[in-house]
Protein backbone atom coordinates (compact mmCIF):
# COMPACT_ATOMS: atom_id res chain seq x y z
CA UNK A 1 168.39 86.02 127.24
CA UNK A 2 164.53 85.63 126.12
CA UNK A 3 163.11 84.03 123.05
CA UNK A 4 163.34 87.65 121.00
CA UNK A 5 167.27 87.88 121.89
CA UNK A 6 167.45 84.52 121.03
CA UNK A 7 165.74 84.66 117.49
CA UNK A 8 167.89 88.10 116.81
CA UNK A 9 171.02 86.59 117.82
CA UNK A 10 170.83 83.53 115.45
CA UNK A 11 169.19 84.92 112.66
CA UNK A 12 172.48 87.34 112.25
CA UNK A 13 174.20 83.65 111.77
CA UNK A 14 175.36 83.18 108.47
CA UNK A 15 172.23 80.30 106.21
CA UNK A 16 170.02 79.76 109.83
CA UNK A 17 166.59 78.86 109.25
CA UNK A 18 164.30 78.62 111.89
CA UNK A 19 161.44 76.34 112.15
CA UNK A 20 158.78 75.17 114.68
CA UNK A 21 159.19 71.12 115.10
CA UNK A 22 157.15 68.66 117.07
CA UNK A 23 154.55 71.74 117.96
CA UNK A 24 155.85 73.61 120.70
CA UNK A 25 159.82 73.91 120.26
CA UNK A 26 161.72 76.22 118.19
CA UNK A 27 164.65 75.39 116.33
CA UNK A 28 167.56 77.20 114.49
CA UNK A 29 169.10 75.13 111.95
CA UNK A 30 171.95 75.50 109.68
CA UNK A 31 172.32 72.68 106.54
CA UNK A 32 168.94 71.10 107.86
CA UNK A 33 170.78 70.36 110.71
CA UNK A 34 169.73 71.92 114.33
CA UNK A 35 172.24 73.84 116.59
CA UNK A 36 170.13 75.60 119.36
CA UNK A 37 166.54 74.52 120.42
CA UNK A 38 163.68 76.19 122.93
CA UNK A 39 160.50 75.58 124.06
CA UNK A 40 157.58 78.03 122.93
CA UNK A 41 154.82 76.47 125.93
CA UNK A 42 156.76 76.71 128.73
CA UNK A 43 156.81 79.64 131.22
CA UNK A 44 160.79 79.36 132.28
CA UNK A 45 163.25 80.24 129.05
CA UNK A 46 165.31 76.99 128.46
CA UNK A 47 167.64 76.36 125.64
CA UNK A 48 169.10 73.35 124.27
CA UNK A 49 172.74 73.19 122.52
CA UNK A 50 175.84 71.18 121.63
CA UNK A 51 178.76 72.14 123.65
CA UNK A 52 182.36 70.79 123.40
CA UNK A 53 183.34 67.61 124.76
CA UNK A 54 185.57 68.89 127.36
CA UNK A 55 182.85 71.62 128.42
CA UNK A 56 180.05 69.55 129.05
CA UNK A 57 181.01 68.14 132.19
CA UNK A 58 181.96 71.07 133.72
CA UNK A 59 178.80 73.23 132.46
CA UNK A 60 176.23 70.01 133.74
CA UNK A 61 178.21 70.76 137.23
CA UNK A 62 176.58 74.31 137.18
CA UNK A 63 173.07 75.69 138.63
CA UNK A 64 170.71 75.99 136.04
CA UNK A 65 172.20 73.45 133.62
CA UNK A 66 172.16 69.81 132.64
CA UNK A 67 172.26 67.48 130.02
CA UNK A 68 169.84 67.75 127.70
CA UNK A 69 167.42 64.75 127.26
CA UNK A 70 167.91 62.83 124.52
CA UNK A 71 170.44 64.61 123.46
CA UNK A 72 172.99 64.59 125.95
CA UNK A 73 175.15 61.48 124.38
CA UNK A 74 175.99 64.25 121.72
CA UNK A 75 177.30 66.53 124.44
CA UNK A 76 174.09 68.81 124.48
CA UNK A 77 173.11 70.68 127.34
CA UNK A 78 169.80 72.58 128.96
CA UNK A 79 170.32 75.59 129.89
CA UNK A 80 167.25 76.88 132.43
CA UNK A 81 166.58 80.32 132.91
CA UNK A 82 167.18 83.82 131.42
CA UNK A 83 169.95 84.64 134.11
CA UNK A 84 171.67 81.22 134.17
CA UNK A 85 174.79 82.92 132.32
CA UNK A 86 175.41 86.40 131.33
CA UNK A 87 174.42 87.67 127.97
CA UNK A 88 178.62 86.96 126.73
CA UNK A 89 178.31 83.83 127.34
CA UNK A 90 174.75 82.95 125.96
CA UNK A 91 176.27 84.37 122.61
CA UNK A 92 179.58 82.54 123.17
CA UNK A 93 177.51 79.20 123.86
CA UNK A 94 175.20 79.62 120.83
CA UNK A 95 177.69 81.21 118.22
CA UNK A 96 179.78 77.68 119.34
CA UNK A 97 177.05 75.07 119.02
CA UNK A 98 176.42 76.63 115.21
CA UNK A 99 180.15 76.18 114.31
CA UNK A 100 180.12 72.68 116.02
CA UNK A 101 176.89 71.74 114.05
CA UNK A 102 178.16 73.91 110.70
CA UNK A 103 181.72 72.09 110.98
CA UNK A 104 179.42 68.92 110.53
CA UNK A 105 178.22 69.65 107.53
CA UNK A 106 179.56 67.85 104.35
CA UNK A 107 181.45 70.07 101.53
CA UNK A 108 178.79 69.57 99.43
CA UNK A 109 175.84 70.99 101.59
CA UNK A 110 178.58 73.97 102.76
CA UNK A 111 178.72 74.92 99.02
CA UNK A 112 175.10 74.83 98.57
CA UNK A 113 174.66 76.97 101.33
CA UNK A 114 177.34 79.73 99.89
């Protein structure tokens, strides 16, 4: 996974936006509300995301990932480097974090977005 892979993958998820925040990071968003975050400065590819409860342990146990500062009370992790998982399981990882974020949203916003 690199930053283009990345960008195709969660633009083909259904009302993303992306944006640039706080200068240097890259966001997807869906409802305003962010699901999968990467720096544009740095030289390593590392991506932020919201995992399940009962995954985030076991996922900070693994090379290459931890939890995600600032973030990590809300069971997000850092994921460091392009070959930390295999490409299934990037897209497994991010297509969950949107439908953790998206199942968020209020009915109102959800109907906005349709």
């Amino acid at each position: 996974m690199n930053i283009e892979e990345l960008r195709d993958f969660c633009l083909t998820l259904p009302y993303t936006k992306e944006d640039v925040k706080w200068e240097t990071d890259l966001c997807f968003t869906v409802g305003e509300k962010m699901y999968c975050v990467t720096g544009l400065e740095s030289s390593k590819f590392r991506l932020s995301l919201k995992v399940k409860n009962e995954q985030f342990e076991e996922l900070t146990q693994r090379e290459g990932i931890s939890p995600a500062p600032y973030l990590a009370r809300y069971k997000w992790v850092l994921i460091e480097g392009e070959e930390t998982l295999p490409k299934e399981e990037w897209h497994f990882f991010i297509r969950q974090s949107y439908e953790l974020v998206k199942s968020k949203l209020s009915k109102k916003l959800l109907s906005q977005l349709s």
